[in-house]
Protein backbone atom coordinates (compact mmCIF):
# COMPACT_ATOMS: atom_id res chain seq x y z
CA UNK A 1 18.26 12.71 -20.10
CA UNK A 2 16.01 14.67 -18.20
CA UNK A 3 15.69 11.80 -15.52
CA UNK A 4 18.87 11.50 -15.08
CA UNK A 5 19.52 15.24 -14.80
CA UNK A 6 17.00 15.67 -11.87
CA UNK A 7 18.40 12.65 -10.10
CA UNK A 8 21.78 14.52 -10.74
CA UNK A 9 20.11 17.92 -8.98
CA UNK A 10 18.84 14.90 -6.10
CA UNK A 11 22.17 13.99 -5.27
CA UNK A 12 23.26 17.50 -4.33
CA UNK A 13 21.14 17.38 -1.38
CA UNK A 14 23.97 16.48 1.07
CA UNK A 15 25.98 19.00 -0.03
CA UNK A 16 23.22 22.21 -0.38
CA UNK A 17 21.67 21.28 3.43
CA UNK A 18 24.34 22.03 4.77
CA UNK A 19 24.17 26.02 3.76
CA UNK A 20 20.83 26.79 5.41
CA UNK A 21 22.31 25.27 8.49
CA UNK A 22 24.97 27.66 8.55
CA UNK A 23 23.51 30.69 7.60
CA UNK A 24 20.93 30.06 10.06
CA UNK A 25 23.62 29.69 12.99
CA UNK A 26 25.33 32.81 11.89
CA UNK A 27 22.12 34.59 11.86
CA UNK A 28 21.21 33.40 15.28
CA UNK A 29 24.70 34.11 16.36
CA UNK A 30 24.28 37.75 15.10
CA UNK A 31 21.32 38.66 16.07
CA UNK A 32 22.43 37.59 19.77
CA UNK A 33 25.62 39.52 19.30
CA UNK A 34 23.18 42.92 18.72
CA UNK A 35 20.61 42.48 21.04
CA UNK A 36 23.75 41.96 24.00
CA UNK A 37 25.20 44.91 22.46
CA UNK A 38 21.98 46.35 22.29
CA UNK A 39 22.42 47.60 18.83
CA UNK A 40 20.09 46.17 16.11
CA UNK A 41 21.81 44.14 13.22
CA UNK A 42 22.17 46.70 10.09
CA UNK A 43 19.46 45.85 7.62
CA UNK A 44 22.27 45.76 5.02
CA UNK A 45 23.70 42.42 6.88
CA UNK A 46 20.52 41.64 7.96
CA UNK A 47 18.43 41.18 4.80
CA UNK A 48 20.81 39.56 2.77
CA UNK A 49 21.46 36.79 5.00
CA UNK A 50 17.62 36.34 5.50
CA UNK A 51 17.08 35.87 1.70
CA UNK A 52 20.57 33.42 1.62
CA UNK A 53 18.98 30.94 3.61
CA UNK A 54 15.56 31.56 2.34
CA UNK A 55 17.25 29.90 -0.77
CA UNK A 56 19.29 27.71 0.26
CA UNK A 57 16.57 26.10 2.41
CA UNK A 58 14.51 25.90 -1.01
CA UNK A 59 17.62 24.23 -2.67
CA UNK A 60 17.64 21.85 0.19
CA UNK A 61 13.61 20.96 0.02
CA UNK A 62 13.83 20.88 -3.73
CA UNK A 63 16.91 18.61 -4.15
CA UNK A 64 15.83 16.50 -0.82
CA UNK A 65 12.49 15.51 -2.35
CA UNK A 66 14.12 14.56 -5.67
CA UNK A 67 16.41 12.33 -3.59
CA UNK A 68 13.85 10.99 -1.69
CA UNK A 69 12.06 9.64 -4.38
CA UNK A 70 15.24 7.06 -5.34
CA UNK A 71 15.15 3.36 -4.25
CA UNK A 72 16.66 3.00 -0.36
CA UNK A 73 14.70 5.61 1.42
CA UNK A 74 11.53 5.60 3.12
CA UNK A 75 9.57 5.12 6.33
CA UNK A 76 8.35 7.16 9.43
CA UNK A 77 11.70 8.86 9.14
CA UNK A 78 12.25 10.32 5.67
CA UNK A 79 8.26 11.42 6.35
CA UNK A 80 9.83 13.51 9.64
CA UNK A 81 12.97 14.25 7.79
CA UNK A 82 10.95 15.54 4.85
CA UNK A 83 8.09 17.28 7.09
CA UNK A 84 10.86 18.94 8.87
CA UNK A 85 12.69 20.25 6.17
CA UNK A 86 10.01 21.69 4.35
CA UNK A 87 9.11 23.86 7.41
CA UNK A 88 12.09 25.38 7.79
CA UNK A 89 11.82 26.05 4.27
CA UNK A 90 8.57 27.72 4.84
CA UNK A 91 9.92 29.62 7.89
CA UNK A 92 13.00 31.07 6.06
CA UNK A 93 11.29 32.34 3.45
CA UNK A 94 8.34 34.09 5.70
CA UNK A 95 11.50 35.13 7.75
CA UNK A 96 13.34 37.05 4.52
CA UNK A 97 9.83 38.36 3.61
CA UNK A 98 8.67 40.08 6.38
CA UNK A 99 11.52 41.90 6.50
CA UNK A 100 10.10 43.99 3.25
CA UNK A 101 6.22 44.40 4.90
CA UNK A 102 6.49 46.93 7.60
CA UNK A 103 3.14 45.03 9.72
CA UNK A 104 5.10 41.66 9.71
CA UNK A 105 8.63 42.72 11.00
CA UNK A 106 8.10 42.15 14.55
CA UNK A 107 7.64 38.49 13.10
CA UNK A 108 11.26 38.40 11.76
CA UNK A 109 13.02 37.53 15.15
CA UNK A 110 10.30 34.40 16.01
CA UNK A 111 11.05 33.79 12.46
CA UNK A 112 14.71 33.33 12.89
CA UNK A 113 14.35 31.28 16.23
CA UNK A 114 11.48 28.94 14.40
CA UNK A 115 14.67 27.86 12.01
CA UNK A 116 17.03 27.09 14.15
CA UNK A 117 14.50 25.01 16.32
CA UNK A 118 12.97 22.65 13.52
CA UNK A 119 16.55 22.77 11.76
CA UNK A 120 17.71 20.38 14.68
CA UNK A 121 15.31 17.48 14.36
CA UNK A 122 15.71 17.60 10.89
CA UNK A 123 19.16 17.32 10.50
CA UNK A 124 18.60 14.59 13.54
CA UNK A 125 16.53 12.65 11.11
CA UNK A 126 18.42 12.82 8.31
CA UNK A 127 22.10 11.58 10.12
CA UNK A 128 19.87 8.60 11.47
CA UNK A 129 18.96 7.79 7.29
CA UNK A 130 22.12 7.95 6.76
CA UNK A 131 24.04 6.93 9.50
CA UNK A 132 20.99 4.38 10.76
CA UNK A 133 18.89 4.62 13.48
CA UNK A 134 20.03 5.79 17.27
CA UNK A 135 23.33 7.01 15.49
CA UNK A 136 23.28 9.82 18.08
CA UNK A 137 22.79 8.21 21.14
CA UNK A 138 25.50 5.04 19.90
CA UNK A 139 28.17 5.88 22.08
CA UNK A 140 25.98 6.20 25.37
CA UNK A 141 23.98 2.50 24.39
CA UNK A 142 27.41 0.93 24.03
CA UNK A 143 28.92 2.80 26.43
CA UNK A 144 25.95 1.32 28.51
CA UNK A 145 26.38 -2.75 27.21
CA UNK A 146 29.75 -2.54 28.24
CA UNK A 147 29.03 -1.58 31.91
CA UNK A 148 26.05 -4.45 31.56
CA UNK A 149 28.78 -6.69 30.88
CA UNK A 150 31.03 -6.02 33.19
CA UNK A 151 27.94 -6.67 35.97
CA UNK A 152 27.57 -10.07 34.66
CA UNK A 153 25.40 -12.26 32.37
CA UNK A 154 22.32 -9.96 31.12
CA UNK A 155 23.53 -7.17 33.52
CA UNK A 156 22.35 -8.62 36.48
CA UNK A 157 18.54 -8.43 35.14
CA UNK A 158 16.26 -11.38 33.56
CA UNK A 159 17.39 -13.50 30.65
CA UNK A 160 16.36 -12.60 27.88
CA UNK A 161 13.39 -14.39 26.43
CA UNK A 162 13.62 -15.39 22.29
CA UNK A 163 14.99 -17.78 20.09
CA UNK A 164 18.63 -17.49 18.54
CA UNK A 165 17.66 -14.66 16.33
CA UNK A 166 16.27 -12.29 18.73
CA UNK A 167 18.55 -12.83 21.27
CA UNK A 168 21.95 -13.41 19.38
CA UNK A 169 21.50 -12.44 15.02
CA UNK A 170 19.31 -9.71 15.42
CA UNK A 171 21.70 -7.39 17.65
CA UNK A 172 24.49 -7.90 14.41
CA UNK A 173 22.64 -7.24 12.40
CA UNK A 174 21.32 -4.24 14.10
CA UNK A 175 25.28 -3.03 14.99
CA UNK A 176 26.54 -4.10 11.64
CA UNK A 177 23.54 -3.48 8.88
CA UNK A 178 20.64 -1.77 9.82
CA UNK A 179 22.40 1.68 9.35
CA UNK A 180 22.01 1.05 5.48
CA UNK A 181 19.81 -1.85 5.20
CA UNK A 182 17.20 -0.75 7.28
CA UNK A 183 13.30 0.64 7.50
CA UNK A 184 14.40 4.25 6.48
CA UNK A 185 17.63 3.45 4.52
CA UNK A 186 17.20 0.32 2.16
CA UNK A 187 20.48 0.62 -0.03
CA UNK A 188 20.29 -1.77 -2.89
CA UNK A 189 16.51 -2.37 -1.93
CA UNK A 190 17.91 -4.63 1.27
CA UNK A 191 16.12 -4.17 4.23
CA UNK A 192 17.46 -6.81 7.48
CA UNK A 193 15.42 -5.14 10.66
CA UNK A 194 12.80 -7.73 10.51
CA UNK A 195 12.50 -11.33 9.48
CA UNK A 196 9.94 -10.45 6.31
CA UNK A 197 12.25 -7.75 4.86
CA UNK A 198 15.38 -9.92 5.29
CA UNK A 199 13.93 -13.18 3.55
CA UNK A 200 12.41 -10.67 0.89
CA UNK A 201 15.46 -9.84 -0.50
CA UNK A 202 17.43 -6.50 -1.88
CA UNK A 203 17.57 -5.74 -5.71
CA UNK A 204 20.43 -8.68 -6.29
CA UNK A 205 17.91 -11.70 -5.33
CA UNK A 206 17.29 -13.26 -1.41
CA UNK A 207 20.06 -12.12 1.00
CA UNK A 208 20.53 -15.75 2.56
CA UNK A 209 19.33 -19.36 1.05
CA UNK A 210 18.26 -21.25 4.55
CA UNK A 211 20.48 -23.92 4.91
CA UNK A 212 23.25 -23.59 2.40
CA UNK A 213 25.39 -20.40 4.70
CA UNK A 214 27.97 -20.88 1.55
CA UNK A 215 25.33 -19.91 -1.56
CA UNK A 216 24.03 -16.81 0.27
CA UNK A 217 25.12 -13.37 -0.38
CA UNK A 218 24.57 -12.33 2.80
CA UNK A 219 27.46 -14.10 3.76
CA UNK A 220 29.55 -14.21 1.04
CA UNK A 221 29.52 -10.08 1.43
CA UNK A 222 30.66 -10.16 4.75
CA UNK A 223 33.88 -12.35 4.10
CA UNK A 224 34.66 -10.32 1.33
CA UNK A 225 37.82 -8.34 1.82
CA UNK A 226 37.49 -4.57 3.46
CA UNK A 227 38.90 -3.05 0.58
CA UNK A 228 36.83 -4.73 -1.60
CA UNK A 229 33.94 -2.49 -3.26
CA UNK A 230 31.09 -5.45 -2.73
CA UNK A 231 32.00 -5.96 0.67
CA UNK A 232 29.69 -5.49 3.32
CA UNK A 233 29.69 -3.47 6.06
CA UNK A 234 31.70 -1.40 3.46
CA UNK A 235 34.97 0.09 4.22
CA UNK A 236 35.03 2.53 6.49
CA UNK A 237 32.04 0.98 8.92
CA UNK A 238 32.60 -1.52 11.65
CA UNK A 239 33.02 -5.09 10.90
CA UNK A 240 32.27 -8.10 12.29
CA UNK A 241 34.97 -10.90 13.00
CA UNK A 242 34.97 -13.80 11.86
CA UNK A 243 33.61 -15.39 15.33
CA UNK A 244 30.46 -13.16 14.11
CA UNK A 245 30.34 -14.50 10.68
CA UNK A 246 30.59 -17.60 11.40
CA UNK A 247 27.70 -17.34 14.27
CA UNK A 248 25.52 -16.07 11.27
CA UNK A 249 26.73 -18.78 9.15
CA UNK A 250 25.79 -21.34 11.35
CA UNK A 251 22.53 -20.18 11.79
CA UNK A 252 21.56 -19.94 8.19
CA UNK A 253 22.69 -23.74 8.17
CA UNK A 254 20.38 -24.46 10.78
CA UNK A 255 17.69 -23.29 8.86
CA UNK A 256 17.47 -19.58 9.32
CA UNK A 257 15.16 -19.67 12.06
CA UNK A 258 13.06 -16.78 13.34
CA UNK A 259 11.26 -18.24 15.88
CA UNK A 260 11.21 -18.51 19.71
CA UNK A 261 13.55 -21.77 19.84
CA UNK A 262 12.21 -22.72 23.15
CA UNK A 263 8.69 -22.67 22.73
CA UNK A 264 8.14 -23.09 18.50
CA UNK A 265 11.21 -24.09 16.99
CA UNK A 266 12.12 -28.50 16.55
CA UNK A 267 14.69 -30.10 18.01
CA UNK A 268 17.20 -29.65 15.36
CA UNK A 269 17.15 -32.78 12.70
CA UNK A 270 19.81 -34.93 12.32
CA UNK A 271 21.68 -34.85 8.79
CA UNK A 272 19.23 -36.70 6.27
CA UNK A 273 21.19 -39.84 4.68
CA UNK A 274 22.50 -39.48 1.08
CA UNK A 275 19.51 -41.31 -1.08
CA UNK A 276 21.05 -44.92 -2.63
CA UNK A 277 21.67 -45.08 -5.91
CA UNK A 278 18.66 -45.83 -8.29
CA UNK A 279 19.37 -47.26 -11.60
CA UNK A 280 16.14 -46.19 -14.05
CA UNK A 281 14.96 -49.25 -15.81
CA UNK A 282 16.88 -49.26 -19.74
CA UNK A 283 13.06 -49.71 -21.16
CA UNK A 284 11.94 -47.09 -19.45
CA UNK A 285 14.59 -45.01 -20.66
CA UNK A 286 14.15 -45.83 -23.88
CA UNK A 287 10.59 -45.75 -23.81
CA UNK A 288 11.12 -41.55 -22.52
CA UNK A 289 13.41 -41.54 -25.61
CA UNK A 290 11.03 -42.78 -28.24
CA UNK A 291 8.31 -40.23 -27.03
CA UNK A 292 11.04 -37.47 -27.59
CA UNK A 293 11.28 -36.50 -24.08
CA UNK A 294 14.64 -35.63 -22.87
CA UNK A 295 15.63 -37.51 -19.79
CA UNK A 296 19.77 -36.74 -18.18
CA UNK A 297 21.08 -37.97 -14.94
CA UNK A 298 21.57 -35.10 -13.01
CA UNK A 299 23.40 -36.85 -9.92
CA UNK A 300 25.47 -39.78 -11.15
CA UNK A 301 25.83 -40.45 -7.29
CA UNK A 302 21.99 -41.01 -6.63
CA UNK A 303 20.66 -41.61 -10.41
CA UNK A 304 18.75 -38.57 -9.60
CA UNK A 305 16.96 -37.31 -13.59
CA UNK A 306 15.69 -34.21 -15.02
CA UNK A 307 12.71 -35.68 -17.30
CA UNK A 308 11.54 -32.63 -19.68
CA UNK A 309 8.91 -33.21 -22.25
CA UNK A 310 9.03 -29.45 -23.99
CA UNK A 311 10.09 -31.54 -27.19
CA UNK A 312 6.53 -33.97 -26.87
CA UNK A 313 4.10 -30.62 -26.17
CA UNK A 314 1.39 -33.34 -27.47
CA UNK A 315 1.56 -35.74 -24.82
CA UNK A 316 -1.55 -36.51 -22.70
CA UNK A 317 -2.09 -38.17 -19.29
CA UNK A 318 -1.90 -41.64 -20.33
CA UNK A 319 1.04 -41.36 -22.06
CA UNK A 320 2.70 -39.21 -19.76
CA UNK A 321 1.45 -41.72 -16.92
CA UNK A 322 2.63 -44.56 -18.31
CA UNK A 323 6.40 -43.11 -19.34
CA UNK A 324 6.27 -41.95 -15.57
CA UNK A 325 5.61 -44.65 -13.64
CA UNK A 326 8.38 -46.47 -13.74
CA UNK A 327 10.94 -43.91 -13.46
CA UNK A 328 9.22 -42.07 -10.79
CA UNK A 329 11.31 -42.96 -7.92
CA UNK A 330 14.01 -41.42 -9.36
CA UNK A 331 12.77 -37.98 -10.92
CA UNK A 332 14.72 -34.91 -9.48
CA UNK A 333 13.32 -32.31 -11.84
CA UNK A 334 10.29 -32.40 -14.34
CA UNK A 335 8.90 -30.58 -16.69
CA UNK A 336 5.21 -30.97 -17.96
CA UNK A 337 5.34 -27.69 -19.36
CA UNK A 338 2.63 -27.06 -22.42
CA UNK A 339 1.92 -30.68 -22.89
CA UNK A 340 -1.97 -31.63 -22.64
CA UNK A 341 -1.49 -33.67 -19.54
CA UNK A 342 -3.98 -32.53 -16.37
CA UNK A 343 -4.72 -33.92 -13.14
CA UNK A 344 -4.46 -37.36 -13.67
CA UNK A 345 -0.89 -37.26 -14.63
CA UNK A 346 -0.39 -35.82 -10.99
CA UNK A 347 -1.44 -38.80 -9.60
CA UNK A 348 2.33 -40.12 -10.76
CA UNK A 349 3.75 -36.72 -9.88
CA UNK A 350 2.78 -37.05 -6.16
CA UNK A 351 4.76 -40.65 -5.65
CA UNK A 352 7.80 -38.32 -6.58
CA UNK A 353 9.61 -38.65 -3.55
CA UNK A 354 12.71 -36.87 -4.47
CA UNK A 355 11.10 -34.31 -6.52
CA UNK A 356 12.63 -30.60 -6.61
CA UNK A 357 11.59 -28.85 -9.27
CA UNK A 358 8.55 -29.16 -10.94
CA UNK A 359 6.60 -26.95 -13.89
CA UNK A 360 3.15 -27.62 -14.70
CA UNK A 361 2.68 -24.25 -17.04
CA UNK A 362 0.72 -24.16 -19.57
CA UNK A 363 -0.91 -27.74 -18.71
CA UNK A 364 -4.57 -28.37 -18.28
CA UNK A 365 -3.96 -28.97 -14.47
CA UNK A 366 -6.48 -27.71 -11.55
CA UNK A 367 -6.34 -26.34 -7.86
CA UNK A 368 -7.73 -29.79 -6.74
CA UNK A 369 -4.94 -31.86 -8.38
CA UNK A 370 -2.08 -29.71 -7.20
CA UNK A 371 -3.83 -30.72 -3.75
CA UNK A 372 -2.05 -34.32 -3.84
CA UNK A 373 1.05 -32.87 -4.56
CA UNK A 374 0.73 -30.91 -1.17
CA UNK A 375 2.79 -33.49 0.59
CA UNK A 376 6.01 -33.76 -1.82
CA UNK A 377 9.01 -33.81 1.10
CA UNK A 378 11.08 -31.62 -1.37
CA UNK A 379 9.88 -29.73 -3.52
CA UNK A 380 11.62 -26.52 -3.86
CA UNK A 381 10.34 -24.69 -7.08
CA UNK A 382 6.95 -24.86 -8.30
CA UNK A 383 6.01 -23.04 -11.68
CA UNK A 384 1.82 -22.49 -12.15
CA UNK A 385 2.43 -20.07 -15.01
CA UNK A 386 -0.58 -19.95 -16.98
CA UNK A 387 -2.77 -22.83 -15.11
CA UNK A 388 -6.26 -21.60 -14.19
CA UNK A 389 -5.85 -22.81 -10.35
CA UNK A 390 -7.47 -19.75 -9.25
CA UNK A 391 -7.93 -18.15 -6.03
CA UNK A 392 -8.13 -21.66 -4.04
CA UNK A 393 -4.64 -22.41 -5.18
CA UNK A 394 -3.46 -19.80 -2.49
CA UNK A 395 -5.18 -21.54 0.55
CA UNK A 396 -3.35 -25.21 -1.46
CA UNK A 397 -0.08 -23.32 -1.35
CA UNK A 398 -0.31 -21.97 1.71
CA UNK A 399 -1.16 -25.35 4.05
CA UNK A 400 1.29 -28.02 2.10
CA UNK A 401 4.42 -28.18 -0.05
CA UNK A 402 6.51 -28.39 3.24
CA UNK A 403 9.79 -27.75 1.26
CA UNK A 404 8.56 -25.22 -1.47
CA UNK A 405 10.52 -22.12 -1.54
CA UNK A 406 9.76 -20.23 -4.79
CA UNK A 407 6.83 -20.36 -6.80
CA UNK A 408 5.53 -19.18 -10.73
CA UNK A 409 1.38 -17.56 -10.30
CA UNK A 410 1.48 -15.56 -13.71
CA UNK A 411 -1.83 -15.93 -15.57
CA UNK A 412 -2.39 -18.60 -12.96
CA UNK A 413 -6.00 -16.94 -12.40
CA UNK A 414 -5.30 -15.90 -8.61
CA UNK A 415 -5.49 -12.07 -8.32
CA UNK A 416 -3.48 -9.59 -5.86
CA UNK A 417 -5.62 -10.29 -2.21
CA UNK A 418 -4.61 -14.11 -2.93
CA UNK A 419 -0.99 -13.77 -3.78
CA UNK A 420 -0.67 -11.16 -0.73
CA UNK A 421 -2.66 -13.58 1.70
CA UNK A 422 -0.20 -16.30 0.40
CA UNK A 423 2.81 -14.13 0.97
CA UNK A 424 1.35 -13.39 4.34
CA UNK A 425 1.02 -16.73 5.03
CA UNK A 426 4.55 -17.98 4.26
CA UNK A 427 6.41 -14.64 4.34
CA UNK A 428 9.79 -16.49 3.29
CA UNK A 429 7.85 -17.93 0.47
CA UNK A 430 8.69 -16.07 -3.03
CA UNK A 431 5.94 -15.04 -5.17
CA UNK A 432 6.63 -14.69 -8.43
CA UNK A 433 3.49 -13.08 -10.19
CA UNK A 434 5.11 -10.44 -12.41
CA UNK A 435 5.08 -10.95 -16.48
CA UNK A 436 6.98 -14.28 -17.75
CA UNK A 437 10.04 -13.77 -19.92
CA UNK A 438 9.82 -14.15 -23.27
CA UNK A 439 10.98 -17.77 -23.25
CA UNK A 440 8.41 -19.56 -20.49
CA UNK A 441 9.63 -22.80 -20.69
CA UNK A 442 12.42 -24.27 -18.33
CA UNK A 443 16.02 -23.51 -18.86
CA UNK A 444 18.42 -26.74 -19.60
CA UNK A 445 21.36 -26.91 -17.29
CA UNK A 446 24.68 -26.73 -19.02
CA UNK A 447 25.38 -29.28 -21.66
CA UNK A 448 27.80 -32.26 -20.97
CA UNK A 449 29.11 -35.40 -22.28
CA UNK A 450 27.88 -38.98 -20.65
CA UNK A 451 31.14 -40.01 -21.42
CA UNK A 452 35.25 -39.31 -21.06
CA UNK A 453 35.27 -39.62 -24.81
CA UNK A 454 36.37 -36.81 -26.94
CA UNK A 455 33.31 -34.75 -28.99
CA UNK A 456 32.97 -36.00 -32.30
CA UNK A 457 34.60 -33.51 -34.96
């Protein structure tokens, strides 16, 4: 209760600054009024307007700071912002006290001045949290780009040098998103003014999946209707068309590339084939059956199997290497999870070649063994959750897995400097290294029949 209660007393900060701001402009305005008239401002109007902003100022610090600590703010501005604010603070309430000590009254008047000074820069920096970034100066920068454009191609100057996402997804996002999703205002823990923050992901999960425009939020927020309460820019902010979308579509199906196209990024790759169809041998089948291993086709079209042996947590490497073998060319998804199988068993793994998803917890496996599996072509998801790889799993992790896009490090035995050089390493990579859930092993996709026929009653 109480939390919520001070985040309550938080929220009333855009509401109580403005107060000091006013009082302090009246004050100003009044004291300018006298000193033309040359008649001093009656202590009787002058004192209690000294002492109104002296605490409303401390309403605005107080509330401010309990804002401030909330999810979606921070950076160098909320530390000006804050700075600021304080100070006037400070100043009005030196400025309603030295009205009472005889010695400090020539102070007052600097006093007064000092407020309406710093009160400008702060309120400055707190329009650019919430409106984003060069709010005030908008009009003249566009203002500006549309006289460029008139000129001609890059206004006449240079082109400019960058790949597709410096020189053409970068600037919408920067007109469109940054105001909210930005380094001083991250609403919804989003943040898209750099590559890291924007493959890191807001409080809902990653923001776009590279390659697949259709499955990421980012997207699907944009396309959303205006009036709808998820969509993004929300109502009442600009919006891009759907020329704009679509260039931001395309791009995330091109891989979501952040790199200088002409001088780092490949020749785009033509569309892979669809793999044939691969029909897993009947003995082998029945052979993953006996062991009690569940095996499902999980892409009639390809023969593509999930192979999980989380009913056999007794199997060991020759076992698991022999069931394996002859099924391997077809093995989408595995799980070895909390069986006694170890390196040798990755010896199979690695001759995978359409391997996604993989989870060795709980196994017996090393840093050295995942090394052969550094060259799987797909492998998306990786779990390590309680494997004692250790530190050198990072630099394993790091160099290979040319696919990998999301891996498990729990109780994996690699501490914080090796999970932040690995993120540092492949910044689009996600880390997961927080506790498991209570349930580590893999979740089954949703049941269904292998047949038309009816369910049995």
């Amino acid at each position: 209760m109480l939390d919520a209660a001070l985040q309550f007393v938080g929220r009333t900060h855009p509401m109580v600054l403005h107060l000091p701001i006013g009082i302090v402009a009246a004050l100003l305005a009044l004291e300018a009024l006298a000193l033309l008239r040359r008649d001093p401002l009656p202590r009787s109007v002058r004192a209690p307007l000294a002492w109104l902003l002296a605490a409303s100022a401390a309403a605005s610090v107080a509330s401010g700071l309990l804002l401030s600590s909330e999810d979606g703010y921070g950076g160098r501005t909320l530390d000006l912002h804050k700075w600021l604010g304080i100070a006037v603070g400070l100043a009005a309430a030196a400025c309603a006290v030295s009205l009472h000590i005889p010695r400090a009254r020539p102070l007052y008047g600097p006093l007064v001045v000092v407020c309406g000074v710093l009160i400008i820069p702060a309120g400055h920096f707190g329009a650019a949290m919430t409106h984003g970034e060069g709010f005030l100066t908008a009009p003249l920068r566009e203002h500006a780009a549309a006289q460029r454009s008139r000129e001609g191609p890059n206004g006449g100057t240079l082109p400019v040098a960058g790949g597709e996402y410096a020189t053409r997804i970068a600037p919408i996002f920067e007109r469109y998103c940054v105001s909210c999703h930005g380094e001083s205002t991250r609403k919804g823990k989003l943040a898209l003014h750099t590559p890291a923050a924007i493959m890191a992901g807001g409080a809902t999960g990653p923001a776009l999946e590279p390659r697949d425009a259709e499955a990421s939020e980012l997207v699907f927020r944009m396309r959303l209707p205006a009036d709808d309460d998820a969509a993004m820019p929300p109502k009442g902010k600009p919006r891009p068309d759907e020329a704009t979308i679509a260039l931001i579509a395309a791009w995330i199906d091109a891989g979501a590339n952040f790199e200088d196209d002409e001088q780092t990024a490949a020749p785009p790759a033509a569309p892979a084939p669809r793999p044939t169809r691969l029909e897993a041998p009947a003995e082998a089948l029945a052979a993953l059956h006996a062991a009690h291993a569940h095996v499902e086709v999980i892409d009639p079209a390809t023969g593509a199997l999930w192979v999980s042996f989380a009913s056999a947590p007794g199997i060991g490497d020759d076992a698991a290497r022999r069931l394996l073998a002859p099924v391997s060319p077809m093995v989408a998804e595995l799980s070895l999870a909390r069986t006694a199988i170890g390196d040798p068993t990755l010896d199979i793994v690695a001759d995978m070649p359409r391997l996604r998803v993989l989870s060795l917890a709980h196994t017996r496996c090393t840093a050295e063994g995942l090394g052969r599996l550094s060259a799987l072509p797909l492998l998306e998801v990786l779990s390590l959750a309680g494997v004692s790889v250790g530190e050198s799993a990072a630099r394993v992790l790091a160099t290979g897995f040319p696919a990998l896009r999301k891996v498990h490090v729990w109780d994996s035995g690699m501490d914080d400097a090796g999970i932040a050089q690995l993120r540092a390493a492949r910044p689009y990579l996600m880390v997961e290294s927080g506790q498991p859930p209570t349930d580590a092993g893999e979740p089954e996709p949703d049941f269904t029949f292998s047949s038309d026929a009816p369910p049995p009653s």
